[in-house]
C-alpha atoms as a PDB file:
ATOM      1  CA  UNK A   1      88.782  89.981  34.441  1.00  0.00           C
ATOM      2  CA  UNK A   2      87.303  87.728  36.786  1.00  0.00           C
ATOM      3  CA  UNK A   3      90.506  86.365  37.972  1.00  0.00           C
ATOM      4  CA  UNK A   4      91.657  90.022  38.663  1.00  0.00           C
ATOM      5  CA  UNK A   5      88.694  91.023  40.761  1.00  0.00           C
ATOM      6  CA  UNK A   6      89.063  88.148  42.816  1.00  0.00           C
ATOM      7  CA  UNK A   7      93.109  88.975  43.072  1.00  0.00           C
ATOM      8  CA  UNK A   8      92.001  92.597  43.785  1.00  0.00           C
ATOM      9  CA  UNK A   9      89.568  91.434  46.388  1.00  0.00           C
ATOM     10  CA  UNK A  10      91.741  88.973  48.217  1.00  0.00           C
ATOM     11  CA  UNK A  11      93.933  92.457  48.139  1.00  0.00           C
ATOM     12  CA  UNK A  12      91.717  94.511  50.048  1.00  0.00           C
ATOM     13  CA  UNK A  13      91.081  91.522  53.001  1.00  0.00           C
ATOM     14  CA  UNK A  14      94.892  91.929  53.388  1.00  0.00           C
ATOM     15  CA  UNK A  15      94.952  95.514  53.653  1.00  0.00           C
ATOM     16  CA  UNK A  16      92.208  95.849  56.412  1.00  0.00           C
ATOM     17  CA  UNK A  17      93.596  92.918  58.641  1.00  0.00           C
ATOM     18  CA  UNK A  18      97.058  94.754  58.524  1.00  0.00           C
ATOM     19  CA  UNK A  19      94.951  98.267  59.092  1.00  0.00           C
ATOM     20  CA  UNK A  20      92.763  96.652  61.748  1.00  0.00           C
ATOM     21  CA  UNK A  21      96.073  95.848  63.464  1.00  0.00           C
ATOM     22  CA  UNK A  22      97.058  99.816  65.063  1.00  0.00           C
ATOM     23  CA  UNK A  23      93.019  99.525  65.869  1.00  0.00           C
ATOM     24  CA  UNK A  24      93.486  96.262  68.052  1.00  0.00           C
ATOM     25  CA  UNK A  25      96.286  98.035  69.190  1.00  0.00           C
ATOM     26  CA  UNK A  26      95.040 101.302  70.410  1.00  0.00           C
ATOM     27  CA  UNK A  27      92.222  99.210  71.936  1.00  0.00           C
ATOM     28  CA  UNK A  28      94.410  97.401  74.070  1.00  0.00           C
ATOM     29  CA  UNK A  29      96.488 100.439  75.513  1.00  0.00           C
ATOM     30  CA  UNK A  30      93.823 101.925  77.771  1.00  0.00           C
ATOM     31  CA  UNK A  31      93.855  98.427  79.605  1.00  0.00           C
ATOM     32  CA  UNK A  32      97.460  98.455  79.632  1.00  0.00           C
ATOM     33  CA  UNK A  33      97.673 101.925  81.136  1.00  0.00           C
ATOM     34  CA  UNK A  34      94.952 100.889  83.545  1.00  0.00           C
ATOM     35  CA  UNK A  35      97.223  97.826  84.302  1.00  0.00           C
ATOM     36  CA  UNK A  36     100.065  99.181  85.081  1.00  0.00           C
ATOM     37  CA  UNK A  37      98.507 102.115  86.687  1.00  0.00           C
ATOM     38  CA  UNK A  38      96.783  99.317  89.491  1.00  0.00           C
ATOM     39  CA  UNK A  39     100.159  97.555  89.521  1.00  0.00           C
ATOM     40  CA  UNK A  40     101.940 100.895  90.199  1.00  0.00           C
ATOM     41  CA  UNK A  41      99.566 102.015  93.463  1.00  0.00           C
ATOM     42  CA  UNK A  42      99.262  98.321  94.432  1.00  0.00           C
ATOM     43  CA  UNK A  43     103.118  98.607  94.479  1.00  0.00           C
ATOM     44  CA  UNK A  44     103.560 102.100  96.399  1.00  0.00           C
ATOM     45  CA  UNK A  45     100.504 100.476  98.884  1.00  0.00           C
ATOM     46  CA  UNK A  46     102.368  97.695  99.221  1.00  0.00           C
ATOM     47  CA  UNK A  47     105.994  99.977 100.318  1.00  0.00           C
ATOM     48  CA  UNK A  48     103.804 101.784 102.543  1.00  0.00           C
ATOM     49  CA  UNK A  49     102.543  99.382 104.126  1.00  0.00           C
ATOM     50  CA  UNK A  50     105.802  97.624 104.557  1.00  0.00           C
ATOM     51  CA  UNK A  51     107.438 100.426 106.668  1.00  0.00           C
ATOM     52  CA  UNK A  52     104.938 101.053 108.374  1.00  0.00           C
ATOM     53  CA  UNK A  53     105.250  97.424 110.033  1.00  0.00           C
ATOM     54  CA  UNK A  54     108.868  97.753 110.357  1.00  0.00           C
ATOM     55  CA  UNK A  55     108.872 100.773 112.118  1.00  0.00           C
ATOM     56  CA  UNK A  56     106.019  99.915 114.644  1.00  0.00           C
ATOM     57  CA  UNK A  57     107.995  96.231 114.965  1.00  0.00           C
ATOM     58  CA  UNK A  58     111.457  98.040 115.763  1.00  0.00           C
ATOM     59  CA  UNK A  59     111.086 100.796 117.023  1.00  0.00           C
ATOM     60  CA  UNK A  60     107.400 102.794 117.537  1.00  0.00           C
ATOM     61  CA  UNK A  61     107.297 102.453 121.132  1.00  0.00           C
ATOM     62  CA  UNK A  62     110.499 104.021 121.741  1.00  0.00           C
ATOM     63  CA  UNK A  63     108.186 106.596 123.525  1.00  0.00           C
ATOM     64  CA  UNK A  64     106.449 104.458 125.718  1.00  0.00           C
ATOM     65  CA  UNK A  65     109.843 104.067 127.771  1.00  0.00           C
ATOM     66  CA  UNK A  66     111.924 107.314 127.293  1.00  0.00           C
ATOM     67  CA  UNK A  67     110.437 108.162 130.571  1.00  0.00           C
ATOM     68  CA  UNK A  68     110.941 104.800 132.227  1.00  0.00           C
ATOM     69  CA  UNK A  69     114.191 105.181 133.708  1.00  0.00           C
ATOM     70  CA  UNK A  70     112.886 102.863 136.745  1.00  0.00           C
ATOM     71  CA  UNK A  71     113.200 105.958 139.232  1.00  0.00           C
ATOM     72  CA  UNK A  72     109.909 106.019 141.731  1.00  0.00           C
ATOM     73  CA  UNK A  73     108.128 108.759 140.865  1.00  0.00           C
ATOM     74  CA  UNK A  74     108.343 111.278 144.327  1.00  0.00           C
ATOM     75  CA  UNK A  75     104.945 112.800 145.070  1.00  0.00           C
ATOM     76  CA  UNK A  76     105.208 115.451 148.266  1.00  0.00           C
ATOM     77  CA  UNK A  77     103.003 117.685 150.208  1.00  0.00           C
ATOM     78  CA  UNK A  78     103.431 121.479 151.867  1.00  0.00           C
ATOM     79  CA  UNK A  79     101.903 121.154 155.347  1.00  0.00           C
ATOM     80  CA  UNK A  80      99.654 124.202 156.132  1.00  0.00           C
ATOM     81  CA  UNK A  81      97.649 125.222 159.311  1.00  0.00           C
ATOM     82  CA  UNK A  82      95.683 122.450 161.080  1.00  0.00           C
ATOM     83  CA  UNK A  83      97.489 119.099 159.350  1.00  0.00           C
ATOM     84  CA  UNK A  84      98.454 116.464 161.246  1.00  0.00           C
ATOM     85  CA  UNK A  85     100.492 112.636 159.970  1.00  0.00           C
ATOM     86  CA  UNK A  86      97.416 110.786 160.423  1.00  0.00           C
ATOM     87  CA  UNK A  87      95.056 113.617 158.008  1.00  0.00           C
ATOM     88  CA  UNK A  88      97.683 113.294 155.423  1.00  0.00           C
ATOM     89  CA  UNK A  89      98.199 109.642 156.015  1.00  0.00           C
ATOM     90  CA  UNK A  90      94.478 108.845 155.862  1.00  0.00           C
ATOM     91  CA  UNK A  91      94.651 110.967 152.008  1.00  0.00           C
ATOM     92  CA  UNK A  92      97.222 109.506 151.135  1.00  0.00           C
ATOM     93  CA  UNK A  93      97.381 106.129 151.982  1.00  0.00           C
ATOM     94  CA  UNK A  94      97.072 102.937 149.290  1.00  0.00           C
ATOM     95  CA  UNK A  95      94.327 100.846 149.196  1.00  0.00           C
ATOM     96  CA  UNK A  96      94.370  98.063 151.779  1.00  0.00           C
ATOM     97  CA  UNK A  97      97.045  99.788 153.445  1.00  0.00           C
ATOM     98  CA  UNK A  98      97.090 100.419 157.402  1.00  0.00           C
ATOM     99  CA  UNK A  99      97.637 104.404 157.832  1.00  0.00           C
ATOM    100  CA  UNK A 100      99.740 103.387 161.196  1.00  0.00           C
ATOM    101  CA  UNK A 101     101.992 102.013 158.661  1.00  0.00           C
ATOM    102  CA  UNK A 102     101.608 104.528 156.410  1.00  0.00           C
ATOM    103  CA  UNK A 103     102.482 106.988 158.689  1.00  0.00           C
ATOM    104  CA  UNK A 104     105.518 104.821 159.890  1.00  0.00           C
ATOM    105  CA  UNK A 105     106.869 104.953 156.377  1.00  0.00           C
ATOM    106  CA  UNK A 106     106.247 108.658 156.051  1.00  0.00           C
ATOM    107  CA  UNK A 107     108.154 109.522 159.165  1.00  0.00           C
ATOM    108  CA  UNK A 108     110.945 107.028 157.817  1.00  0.00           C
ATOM    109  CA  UNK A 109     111.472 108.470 154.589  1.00  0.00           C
ATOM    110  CA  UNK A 110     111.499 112.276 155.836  1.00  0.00           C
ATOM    111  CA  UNK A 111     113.449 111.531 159.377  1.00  0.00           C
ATOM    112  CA  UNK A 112     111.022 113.313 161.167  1.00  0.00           C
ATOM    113  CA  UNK A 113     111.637 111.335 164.991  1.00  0.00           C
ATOM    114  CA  UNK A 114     108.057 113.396 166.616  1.00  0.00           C
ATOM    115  CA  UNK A 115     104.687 113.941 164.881  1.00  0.00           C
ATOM    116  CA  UNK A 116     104.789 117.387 165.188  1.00  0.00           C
ATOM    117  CA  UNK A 117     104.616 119.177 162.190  1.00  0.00           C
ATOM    118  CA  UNK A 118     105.471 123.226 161.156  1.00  0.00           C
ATOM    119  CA  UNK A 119     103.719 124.949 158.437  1.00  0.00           C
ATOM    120  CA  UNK A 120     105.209 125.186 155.009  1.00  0.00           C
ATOM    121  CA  UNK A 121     107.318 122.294 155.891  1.00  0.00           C
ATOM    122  CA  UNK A 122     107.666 119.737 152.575  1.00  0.00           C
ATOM    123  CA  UNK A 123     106.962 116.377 153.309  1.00  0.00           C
ATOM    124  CA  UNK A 124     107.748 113.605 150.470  1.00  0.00           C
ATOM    125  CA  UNK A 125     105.252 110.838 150.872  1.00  0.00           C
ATOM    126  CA  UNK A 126     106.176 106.928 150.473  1.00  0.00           C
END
């Protein structure tokens, strides 16, 4: 009888190593979901973030130039009652600029040959 018992016993240590396998198991499949879970948004992060950079590198200032055609912008003023080419010269002239020149340039561009102006008359400035 003694030899059984210790057959029966050796038995038993069998049985709950093979049932403490699905145990093990099931213990380990959280981590594995959390694992693969992390991998998966490290992944999609990782996409993301890919075309993101390739879209800013090729072609995510497109914006920044659809005006830029490389016409000067025109800028012009409406003369009304009491202007003169030096008052619109001396408002309008660039920094470091000499309004005689200024207004040189300004009768240039609009082909006025006298300084005298009419009201409503458009003039573009240089």
């Amino acid at each position: 009888m003694y030899m059984n018992e210790q057959l029966l016993s050796k038995r038993e240590s069998v049985s709950r190593d093979a049932s403490a396998f699905p145990l093990l198991l099931a213990s380990i499949i959280p981590y594995r979901k959390k694992l693969l879970r992390y991998a998966g948004l490290f992944a999609a992060a990782s996409i993301i973030i890919l075309i993101s950079l390739s879209v800013s590198l090729l072609g995510g200032d497109l914006d920044a130039y659809a005006s830029s055609d490389h016409t000067p912008i025109e800028y012009s003023v409406e003369i009304v009652n009491g202007d003169t080419l030096w008052s619109i010269a001396s408002k309008h002239v660039h920094k470091g600029q000499d309004v005689r020149e200024y207004i040189y340039n300004l009768k240039k561009v609009n082909g006025l040959k006298s300084s005298l102006l009419q009201e409503g008359q458009t003039l573009r400035l240089p």
